[in-house]
Protein backbone atom coordinates (compact mmCIF):
# COMPACT_ATOMS: atom_id res chain seq x y z
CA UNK A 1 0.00 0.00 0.00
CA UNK A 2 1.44 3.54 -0.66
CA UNK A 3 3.33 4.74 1.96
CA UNK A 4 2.07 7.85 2.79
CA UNK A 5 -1.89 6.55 2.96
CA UNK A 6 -0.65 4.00 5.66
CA UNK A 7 1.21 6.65 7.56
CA UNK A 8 -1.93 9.18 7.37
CA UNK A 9 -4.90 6.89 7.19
CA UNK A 10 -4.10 3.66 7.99
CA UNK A 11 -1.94 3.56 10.73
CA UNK A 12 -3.79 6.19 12.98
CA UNK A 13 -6.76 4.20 12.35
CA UNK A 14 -4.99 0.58 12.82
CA UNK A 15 -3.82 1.96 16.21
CA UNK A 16 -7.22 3.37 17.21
CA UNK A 17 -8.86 0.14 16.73
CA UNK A 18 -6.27 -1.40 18.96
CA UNK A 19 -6.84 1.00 21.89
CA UNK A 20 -3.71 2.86 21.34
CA UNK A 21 -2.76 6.82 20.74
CA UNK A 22 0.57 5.66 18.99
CA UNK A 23 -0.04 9.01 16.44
CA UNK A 24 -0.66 11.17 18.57
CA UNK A 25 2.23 10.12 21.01
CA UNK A 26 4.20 9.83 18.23
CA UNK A 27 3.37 13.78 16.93
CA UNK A 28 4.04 14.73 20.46
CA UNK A 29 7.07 13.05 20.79
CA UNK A 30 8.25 14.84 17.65
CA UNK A 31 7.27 18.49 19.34
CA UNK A 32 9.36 17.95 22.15
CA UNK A 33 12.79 16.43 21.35
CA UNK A 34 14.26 19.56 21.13
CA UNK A 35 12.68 21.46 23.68
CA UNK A 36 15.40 23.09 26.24
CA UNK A 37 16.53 21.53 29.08
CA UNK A 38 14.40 23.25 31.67
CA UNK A 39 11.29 22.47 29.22
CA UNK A 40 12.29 18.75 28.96
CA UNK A 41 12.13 18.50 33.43
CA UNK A 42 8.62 20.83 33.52
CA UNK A 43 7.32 18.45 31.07
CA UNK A 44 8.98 14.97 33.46
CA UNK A 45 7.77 16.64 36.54
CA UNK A 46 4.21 17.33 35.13
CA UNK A 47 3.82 13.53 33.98
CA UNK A 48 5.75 12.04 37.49
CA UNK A 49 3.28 14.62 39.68
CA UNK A 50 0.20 12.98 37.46
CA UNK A 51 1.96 9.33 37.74
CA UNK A 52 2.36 9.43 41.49
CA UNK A 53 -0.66 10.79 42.01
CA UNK A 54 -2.56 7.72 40.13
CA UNK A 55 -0.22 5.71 42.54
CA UNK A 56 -1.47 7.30 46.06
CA UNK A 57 -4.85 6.08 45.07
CA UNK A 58 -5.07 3.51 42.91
CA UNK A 59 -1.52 1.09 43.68
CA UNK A 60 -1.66 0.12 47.85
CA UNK A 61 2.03 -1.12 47.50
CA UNK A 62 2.91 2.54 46.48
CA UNK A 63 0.78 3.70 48.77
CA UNK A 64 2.38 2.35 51.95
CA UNK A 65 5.62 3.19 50.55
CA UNK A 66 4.49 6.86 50.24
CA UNK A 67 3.43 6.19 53.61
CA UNK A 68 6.63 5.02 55.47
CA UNK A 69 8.42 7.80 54.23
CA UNK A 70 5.69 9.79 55.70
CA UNK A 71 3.65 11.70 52.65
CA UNK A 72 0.55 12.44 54.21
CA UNK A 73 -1.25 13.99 51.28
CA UNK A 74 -0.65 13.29 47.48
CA UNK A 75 0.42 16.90 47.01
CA UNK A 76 2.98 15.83 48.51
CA UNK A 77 4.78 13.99 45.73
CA UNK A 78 7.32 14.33 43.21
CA UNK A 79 10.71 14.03 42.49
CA UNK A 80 12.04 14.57 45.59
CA UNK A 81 9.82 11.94 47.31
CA UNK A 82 10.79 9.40 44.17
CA UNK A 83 14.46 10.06 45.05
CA UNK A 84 13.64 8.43 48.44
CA UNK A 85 11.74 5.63 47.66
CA UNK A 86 13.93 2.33 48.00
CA UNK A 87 14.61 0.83 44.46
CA UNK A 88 11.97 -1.68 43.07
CA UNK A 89 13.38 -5.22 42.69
CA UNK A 90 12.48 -7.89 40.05
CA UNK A 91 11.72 -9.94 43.66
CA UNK A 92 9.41 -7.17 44.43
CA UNK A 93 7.35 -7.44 41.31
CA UNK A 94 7.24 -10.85 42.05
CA UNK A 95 5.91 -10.89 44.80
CA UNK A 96 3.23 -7.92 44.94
CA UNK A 97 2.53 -8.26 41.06
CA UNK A 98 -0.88 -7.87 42.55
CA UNK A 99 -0.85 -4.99 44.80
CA UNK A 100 1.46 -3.37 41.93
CA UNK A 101 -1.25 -3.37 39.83
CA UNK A 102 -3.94 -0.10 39.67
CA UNK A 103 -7.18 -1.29 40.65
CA UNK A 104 -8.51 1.10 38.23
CA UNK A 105 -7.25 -0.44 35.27
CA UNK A 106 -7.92 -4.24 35.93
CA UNK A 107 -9.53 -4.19 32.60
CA UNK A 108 -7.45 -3.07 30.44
CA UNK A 109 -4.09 -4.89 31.58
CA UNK A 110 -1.54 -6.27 29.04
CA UNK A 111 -0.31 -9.19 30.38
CA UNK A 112 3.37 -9.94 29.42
CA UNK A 113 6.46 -12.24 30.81
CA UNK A 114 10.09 -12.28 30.41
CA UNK A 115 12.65 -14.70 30.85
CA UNK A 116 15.80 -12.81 31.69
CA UNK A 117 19.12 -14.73 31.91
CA UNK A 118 18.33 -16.96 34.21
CA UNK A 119 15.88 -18.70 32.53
CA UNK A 120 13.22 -17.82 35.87
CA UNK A 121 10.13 -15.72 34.34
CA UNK A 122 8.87 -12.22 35.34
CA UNK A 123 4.97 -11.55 34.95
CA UNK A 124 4.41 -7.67 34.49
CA UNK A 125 1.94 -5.99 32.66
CA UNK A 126 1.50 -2.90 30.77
CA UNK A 127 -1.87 -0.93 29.68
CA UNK A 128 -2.58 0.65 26.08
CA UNK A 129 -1.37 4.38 26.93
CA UNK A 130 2.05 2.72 27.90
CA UNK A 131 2.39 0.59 24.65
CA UNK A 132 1.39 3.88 22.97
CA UNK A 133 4.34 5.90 24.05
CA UNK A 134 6.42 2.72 24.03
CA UNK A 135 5.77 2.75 20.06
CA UNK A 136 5.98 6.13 19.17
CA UNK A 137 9.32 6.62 20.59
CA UNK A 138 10.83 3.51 18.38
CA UNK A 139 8.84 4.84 15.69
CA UNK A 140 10.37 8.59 16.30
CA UNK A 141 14.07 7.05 16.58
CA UNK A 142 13.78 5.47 13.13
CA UNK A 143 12.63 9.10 11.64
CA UNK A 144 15.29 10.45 12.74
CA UNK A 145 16.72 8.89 9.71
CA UNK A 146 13.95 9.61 7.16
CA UNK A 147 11.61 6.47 8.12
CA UNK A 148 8.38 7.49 8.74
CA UNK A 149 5.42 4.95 9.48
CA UNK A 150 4.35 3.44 6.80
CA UNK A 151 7.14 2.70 5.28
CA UNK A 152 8.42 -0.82 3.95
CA UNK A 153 9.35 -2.78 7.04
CA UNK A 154 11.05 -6.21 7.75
CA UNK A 155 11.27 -7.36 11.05
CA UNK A 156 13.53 -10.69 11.51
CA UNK A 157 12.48 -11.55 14.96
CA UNK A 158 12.89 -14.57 16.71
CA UNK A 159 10.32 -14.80 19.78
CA UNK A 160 8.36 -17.79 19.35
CA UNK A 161 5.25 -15.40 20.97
CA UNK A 162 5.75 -13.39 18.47
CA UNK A 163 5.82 -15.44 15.55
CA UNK A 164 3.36 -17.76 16.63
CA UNK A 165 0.44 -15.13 16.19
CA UNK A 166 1.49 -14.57 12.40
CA UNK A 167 -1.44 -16.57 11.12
CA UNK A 168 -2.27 -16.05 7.50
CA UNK A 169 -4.56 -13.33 8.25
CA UNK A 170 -2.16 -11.29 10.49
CA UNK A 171 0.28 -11.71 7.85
CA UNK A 172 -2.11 -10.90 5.20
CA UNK A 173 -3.01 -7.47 7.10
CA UNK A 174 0.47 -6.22 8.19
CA UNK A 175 1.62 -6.76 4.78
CA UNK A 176 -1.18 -5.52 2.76
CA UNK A 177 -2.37 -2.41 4.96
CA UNK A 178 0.95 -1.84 7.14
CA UNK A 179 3.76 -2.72 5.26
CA UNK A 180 5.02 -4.72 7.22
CA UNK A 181 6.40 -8.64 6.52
CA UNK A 182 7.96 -10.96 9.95
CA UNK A 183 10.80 -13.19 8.53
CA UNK A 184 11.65 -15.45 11.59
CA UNK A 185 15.27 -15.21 12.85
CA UNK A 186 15.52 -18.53 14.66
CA UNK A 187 17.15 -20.46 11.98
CA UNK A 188 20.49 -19.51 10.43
CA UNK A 189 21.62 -21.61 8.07
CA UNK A 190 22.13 -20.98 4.07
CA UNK A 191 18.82 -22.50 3.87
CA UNK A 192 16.90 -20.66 5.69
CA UNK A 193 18.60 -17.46 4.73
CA UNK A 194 18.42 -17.56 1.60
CA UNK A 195 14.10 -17.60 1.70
CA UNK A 196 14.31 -14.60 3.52
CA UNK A 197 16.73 -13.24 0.95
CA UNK A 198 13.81 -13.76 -1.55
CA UNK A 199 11.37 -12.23 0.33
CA UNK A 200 13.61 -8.94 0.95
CA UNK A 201 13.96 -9.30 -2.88
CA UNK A 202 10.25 -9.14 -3.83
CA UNK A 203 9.40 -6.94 -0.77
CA UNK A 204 12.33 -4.53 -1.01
CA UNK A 205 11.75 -3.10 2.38
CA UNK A 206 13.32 0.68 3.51
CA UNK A 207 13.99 -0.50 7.24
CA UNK A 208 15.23 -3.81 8.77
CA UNK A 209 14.74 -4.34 12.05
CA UNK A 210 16.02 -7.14 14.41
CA UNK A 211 18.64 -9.13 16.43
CA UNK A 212 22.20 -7.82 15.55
CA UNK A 213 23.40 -11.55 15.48
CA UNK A 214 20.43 -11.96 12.99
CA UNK A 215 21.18 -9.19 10.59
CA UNK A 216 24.72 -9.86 10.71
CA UNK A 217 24.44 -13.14 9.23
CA UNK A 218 22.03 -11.46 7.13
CA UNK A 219 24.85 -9.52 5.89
CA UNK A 220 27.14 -12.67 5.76
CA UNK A 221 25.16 -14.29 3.59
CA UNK A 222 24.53 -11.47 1.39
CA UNK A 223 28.60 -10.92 0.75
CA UNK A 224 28.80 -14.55 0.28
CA UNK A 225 24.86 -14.39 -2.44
CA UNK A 226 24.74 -10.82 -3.56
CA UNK A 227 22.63 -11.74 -6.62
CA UNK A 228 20.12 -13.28 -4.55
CA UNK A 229 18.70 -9.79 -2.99
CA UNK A 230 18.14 -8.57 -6.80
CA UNK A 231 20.13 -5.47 -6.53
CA UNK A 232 17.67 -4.58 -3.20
CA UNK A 233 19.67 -2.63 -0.71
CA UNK A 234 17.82 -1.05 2.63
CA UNK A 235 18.01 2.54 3.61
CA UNK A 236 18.31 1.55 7.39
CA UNK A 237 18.99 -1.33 9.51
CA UNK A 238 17.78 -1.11 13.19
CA UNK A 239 19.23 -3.29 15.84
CA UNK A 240 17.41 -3.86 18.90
CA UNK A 241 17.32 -6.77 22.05
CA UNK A 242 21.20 -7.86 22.05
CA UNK A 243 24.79 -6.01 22.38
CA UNK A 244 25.76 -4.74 19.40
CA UNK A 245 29.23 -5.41 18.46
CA UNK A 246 31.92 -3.42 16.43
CA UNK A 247 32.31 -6.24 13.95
CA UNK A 248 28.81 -6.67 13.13
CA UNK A 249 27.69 -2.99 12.99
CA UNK A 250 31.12 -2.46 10.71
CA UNK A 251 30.28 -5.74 8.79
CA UNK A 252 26.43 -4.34 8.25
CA UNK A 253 27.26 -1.14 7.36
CA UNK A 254 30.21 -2.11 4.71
CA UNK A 255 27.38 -4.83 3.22
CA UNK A 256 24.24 -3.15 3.33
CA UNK A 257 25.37 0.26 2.69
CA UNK A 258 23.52 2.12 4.26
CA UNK A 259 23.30 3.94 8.35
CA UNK A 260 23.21 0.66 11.60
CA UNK A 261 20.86 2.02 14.40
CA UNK A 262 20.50 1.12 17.76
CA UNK A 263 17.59 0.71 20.00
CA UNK A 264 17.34 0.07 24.06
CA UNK A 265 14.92 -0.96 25.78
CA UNK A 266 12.96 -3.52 27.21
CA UNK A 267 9.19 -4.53 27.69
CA UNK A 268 9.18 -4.04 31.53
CA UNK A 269 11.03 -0.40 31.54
CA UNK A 270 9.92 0.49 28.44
CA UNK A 271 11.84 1.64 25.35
CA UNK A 272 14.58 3.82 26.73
CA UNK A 273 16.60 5.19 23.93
CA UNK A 274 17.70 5.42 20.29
CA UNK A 275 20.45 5.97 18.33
CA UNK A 276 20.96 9.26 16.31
CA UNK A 277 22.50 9.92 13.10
CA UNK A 278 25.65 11.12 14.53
CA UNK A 279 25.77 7.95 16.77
CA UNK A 280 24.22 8.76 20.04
CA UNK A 281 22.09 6.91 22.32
CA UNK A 282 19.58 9.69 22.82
CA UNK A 283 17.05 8.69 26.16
CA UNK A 284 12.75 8.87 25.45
CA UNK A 285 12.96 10.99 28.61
CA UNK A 286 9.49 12.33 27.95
CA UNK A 287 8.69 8.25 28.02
CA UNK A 288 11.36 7.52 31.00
CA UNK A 289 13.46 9.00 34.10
CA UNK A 290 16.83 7.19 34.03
CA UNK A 291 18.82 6.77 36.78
CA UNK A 292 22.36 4.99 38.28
CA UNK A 293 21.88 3.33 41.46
CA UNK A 294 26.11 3.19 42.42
CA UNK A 295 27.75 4.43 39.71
CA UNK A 296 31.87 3.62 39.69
CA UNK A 297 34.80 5.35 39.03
CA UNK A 298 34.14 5.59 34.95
CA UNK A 299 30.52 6.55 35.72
CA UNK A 300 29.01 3.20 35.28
CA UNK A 301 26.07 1.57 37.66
CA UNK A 302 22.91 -0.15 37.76
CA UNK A 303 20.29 1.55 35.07
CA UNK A 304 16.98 2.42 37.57
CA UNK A 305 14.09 3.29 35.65
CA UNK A 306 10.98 5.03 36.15
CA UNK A 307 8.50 4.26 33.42
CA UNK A 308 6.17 7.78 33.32
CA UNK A 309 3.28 5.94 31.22
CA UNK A 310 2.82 2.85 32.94
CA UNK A 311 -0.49 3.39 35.20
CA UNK A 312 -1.82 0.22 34.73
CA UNK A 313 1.19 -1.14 36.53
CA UNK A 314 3.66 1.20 37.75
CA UNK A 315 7.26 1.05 37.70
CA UNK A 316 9.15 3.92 40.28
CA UNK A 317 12.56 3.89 40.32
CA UNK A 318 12.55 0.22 38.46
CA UNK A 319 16.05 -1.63 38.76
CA UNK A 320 16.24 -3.18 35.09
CA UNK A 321 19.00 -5.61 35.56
CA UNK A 322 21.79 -3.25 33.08
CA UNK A 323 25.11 -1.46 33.40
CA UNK A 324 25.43 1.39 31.83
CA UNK A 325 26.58 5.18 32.17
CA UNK A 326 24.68 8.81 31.10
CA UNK A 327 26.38 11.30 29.16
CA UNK A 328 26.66 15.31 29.75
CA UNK A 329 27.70 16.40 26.31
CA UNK A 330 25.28 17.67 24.34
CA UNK A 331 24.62 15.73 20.65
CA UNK A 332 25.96 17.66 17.94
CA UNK A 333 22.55 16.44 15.45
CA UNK A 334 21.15 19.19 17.66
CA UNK A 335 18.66 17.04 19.39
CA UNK A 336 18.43 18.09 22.93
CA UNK A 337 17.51 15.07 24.55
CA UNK A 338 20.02 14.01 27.15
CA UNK A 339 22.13 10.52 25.88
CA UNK A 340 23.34 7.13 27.41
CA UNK A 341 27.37 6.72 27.18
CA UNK A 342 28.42 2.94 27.66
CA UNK A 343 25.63 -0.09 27.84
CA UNK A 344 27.77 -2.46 29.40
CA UNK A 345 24.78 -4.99 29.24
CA UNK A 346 23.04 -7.70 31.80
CA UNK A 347 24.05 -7.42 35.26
CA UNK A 348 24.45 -11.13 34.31
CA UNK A 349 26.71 -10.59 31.54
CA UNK A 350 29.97 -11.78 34.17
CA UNK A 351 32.24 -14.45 34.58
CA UNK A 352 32.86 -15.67 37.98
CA UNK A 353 36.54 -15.91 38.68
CA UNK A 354 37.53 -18.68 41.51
CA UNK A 355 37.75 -15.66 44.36
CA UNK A 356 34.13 -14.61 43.58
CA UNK A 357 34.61 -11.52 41.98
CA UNK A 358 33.00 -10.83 38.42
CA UNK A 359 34.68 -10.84 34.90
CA UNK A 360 32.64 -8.56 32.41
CA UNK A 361 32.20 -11.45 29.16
CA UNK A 362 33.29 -8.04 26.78
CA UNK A 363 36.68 -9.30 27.63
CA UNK A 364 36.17 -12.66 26.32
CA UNK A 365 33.52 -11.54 23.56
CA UNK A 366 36.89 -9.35 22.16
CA UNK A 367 38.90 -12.14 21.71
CA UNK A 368 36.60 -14.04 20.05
CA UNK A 369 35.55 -11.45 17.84
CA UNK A 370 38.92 -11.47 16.60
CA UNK A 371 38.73 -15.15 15.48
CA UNK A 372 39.07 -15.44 11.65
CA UNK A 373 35.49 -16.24 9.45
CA UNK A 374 33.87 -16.93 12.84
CA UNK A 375 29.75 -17.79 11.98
CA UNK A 376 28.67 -17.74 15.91
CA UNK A 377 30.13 -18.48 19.32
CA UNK A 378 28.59 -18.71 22.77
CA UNK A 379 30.34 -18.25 25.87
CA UNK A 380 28.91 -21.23 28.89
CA UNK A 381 30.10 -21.16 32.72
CA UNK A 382 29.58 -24.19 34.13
CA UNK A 383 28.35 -24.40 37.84
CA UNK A 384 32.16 -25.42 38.82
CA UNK A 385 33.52 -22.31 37.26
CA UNK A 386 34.48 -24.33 34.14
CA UNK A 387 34.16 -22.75 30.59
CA UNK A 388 33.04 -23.70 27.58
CA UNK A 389 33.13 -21.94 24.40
CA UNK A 390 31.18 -22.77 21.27
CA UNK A 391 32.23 -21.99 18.28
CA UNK A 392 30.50 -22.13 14.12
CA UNK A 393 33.01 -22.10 11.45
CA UNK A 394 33.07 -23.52 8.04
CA UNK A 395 36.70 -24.84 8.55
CA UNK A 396 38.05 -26.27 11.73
CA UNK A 397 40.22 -23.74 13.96
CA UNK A 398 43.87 -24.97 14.51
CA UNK A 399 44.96 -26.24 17.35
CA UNK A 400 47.64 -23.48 18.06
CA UNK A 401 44.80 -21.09 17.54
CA UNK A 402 42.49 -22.16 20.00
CA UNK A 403 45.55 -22.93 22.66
CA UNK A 404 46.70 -19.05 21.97
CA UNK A 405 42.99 -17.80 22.86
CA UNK A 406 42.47 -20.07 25.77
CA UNK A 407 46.24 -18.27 26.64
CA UNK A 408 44.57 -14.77 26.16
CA UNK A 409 41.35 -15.50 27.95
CA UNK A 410 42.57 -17.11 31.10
CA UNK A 411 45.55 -13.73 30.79
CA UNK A 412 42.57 -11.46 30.44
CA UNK A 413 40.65 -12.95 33.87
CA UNK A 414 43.53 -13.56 35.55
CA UNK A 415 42.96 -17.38 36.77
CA UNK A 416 43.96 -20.45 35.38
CA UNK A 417 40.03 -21.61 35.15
CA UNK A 418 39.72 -24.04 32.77
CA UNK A 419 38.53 -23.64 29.25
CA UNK A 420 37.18 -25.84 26.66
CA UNK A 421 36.10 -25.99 23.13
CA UNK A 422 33.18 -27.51 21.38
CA UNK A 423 32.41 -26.92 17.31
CA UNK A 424 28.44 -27.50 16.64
CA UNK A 425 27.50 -26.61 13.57
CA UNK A 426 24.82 -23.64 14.43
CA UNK A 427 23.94 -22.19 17.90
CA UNK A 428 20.09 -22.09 18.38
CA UNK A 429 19.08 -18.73 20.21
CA UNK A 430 17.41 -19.38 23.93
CA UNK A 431 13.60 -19.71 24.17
CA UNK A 432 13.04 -15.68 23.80
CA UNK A 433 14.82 -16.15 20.47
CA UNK A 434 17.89 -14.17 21.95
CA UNK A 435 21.14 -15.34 20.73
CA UNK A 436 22.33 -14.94 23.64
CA UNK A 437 26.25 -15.23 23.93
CA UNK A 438 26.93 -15.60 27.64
CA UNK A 439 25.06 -18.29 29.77
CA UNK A 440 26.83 -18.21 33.15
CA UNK A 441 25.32 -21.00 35.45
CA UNK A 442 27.74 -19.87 37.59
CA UNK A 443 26.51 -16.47 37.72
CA UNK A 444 22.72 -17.77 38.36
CA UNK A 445 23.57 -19.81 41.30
CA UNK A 446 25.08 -17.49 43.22
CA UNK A 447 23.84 -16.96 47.04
C-alpha cells in the first residue's frame, strides 16, 4: 500500500482500533525532542506529579511506601519523594505483582512475561497508553533517519510469541495495509537465509529491524549471495534486544550500505533510547526518568528506571537488571535530549573468577571477535567455574589457535580456570529467540 496513505490513514486508524494513541504520542514526541533543558524537566515533573498521584490512590504497595516515608497527602509527591523511595526489585514485582497493579485499570491490563538470563520468568503488565508511548518513541528514533510509518518494514524476529500469532490473516493485514512482513530469525543456516533473501527481494523493504546476530548473518550471507537480494539494498537497519558489536555494525554497514541504528529498551522499563545519526544513544525521557543506582569510578552503575506511562502497573525507580553510564555532552545532530554513554549490558553478563569476583564477558567476547570467518560463538560457565566456548566455522580452527585464545582469555581474567572448546554446527538462540552469547550458570547460582 502507498506509503504515505498508511502513515496518514491507515496507521492512525490501525492503532485506534487497537486501543492505542501511537499518532498522537508519536506527533508529540516529535514536538518535544528539542525542547530546552528546563522544558524537557517541567514536562517529566508534570507527567511524574500525574503518575504518582494515580499511585497514592489507585496502587496500595505505592501507597504504603508513600506512607513510610511519611507523605501524608498526594500533594505531597514528586521528584524529591521518588528520590527516596527504595529501588523496586524484580523480587518485588514478584511478589506484589498484585498490589502493583492499579485497581482502576484491571480491565485493560496487558499481560506480558520475560525470561531474563536466568531462565526464571517475570509476569508484568502494561496498559494501552504505555504501549502507545512505548511505540511512538521507536517509531520517532527510526525518523530520525527519514523512516516514517508506513514505510516498507522487515522485522527478523525470533520470539516464538511473536511469531506464533502470524497466522495467515495477520500476515495478510500487516503486509497488505501496514507494510510490514515478519521473517523469523531462529534459523540460520544458508537454507533458511536464503528464503528470507527472496522475500527482501520481492518486498524490497526501507527499514530492517532485528537481532544484531540476525542481521549480521544477514549480511554474511549477502557478501557470500549478492545476486540473490536482486540489486535490493535497505536505507536503514535497526538493531534492537542484544549487544551490538563493532564487527557486526562495521560488517552491516560495509554490506548493506547504508546507516546501523541502535535501539534500548525492554518490555518491563519500556523503550529507553535510540540511536541518532551522529551515533548517540539519545534517552525517550518524555517516556522515562533514568537513573544509576552506584555508579563507579568511569561513571558506570545499575540503570533504575521510572516508566512515566505505565499506570496500569507502575514502575518507580525500576532496577532493570543493566550497566550502563549517562552522558553530559550535548549531541551535535542538535537534538536536545540528554544521551546514554556505555551499555555495558546484563548485570548477568559476568564471569565468575575462583575468588568470587566478576569478569565482564566483553573481555572474552573481544577475543573471540577477533577469530578469523567466525559464523557464531557462545560463551557457557559451568556451575564449577568451568568454561566452555562454542564456536560455528566452516573450517576447523587450529589447534595453536584455539591454545593461543584459551592463553589470552585465562591472561585477560587472571585465573587459570579451565577452558574448553566444542564446534556445533549452528547455535540455536534461547527460548526468547535471543542469541544470547553468555550463559553463566555460575553467575545464576550465586547466594
Amino acid at each position: 500500500m502507498h506509503e504515505g496513505f498508511v502513515r496518514s490513514v491507515v496507521f492512525p486508524l490501525h492503532e485506534r482500533l487497537r486501543g492505542r494513541s501511537t499518532a498522537a504520542c508519536y506527533a508529540s514526541l516529535r514536538g518535544s525532542e528539542r525542547l530546552s533543558p528546563d522544558a524537557l524537566k517541567a514536562l517529566q515533573d508534570r507527567k511524574l506529579q500525574r503518575l504518582m498521584t494515580h499511585c497514592w490512590h489507585h496502587v496500595p504497595f505505592y501507597r504504603r511506601r508513600f506512607e513510610a516515608l511519611g507523605v501524608s497527602h498526594p500533594e505531597e509527591l514528586g521528584r524529591e519523594v521518588l528520590t527516596r523511595l527504595p529501588l523496586l526489585e524484580r523480587a518485588d514485582v514478584r511478589e506484589y505483582l498484585d498490589d502493583l497493579t492499579a485497581d482502576d485499570h484491571r480491565d485493560r491490563l496487558i499481560r506480558h512475561t520475560t525470561g531474563g538470563s536466568t531462565g526464571q520468568p517475570l509476569v508484568f503488565y502494561t496498559d494501552p497508553i504505555k504501549e502507545s508511548w512505548h511505540n511512538a518513541a521507536k517509531l520517532r528514533g527510526r525518523a530520525w533517519f527519514g523512516i516514517e510509518p508506513g514505510s516498507r518494514q522487515v522485522d527478523y524476529w525470533g520470539s516464538p510469541v511473536e511469531l506464533s500469532k502470524q497466522d495467515a490473516l495477520r500476515r495478510f493485514k500487516d503486509r497488505r495495509f501496514l507494510n510490514q512482513v515478519v521473517i523469523s530469525g531462529l534459523d540460520l543456516r544458508d537454507e533458511a537465509l536464503a528464503r528470507g533473501a527472496e522475500q527482501l527481494r520481492r518486498f524490497r523493504p526501507r527499514l530492517v529491524y532485528g537481532y544484531p546476530t540476525v542481521l549480521y548473518h544477514v549480511a554474511l550471507y549477502m557478501e557470500r549471495h549478492p545476486q540473490a537480494f536482486g540489486g535490493w539494498r535497505p536505507e536503514l537497519v535497526t538493531c534492537t534486544s542484544e549487544v551490538l558489536y563493532p564487527n557486526q555494525r562495521d560488517k552491516m554497514l560495509e554490506v548493506f550500505q547504508c546507516p546501523v541504528g541502535n535501539e534500548y529498551g525492554s518490555r518491563d522499563g519500556g523503550h529507553l533510547a535510540h540511536e541518532c545519526p551522529a551515533g548517540r544513544l539519545h534517552i525517550a525521557a518524555e517516556h522515562v526518568l533514568l537513573e544509576l543506582d552506584e555508579p563507579d569510578a568511569q561513571g558506570v552503575g545499575d540503570l533504575v528506571v521510572t516508566n512515566l506511562d505505565g499506570h496500569g502497573m507502575p514502575l518507580l525507580r525500576y532496577r532493570l537488571g543493566d550497566r550502563v553510564a549517562l552522558e553530559a555532552e550535548p549531541c551535535p545532530c542538535g537534538l536536545t535530549l540528554p544521551t546514554l554513554g556505555q551499555v555495558m549490558g546484563r548485570m548477568t553478563d559476568f564471569i565468575v573468577a575462583r575468588d568470587g569476583s566478576l569478569i565482564h564477558s566483553a573481555a572474552l567476547v573481544g577475543i573471540l571477535r577477533e577469530l578469523p570467518d567466525l559464523k557464531q560463538f557462545r560463551i557457557i560457565q559451568r556451575r564449577d567455574l568451568s568454561i566452555e566456548i562454542l564456536l560455528v566455522r566452516d573450517a576447523p580452527f587450529p589447534q595453536a589457535l584455539l591454545d593461543e585464545v584459551c592463553r589470552r582469555m585465562q591472561g585477560m581474567m587472571g585465573t587459570d580456570l579451565p577452558v574448553t572448546f566444542s564446534f556445533p554446527d549452528h547455535i540455536p538462540p534461547g527460548k526468547s529467540g535471543k542469541y544470547v552469547t553468555l550463559i553463566s550458570e555460575a553467575y545464576a547460582s550465586r547466594p
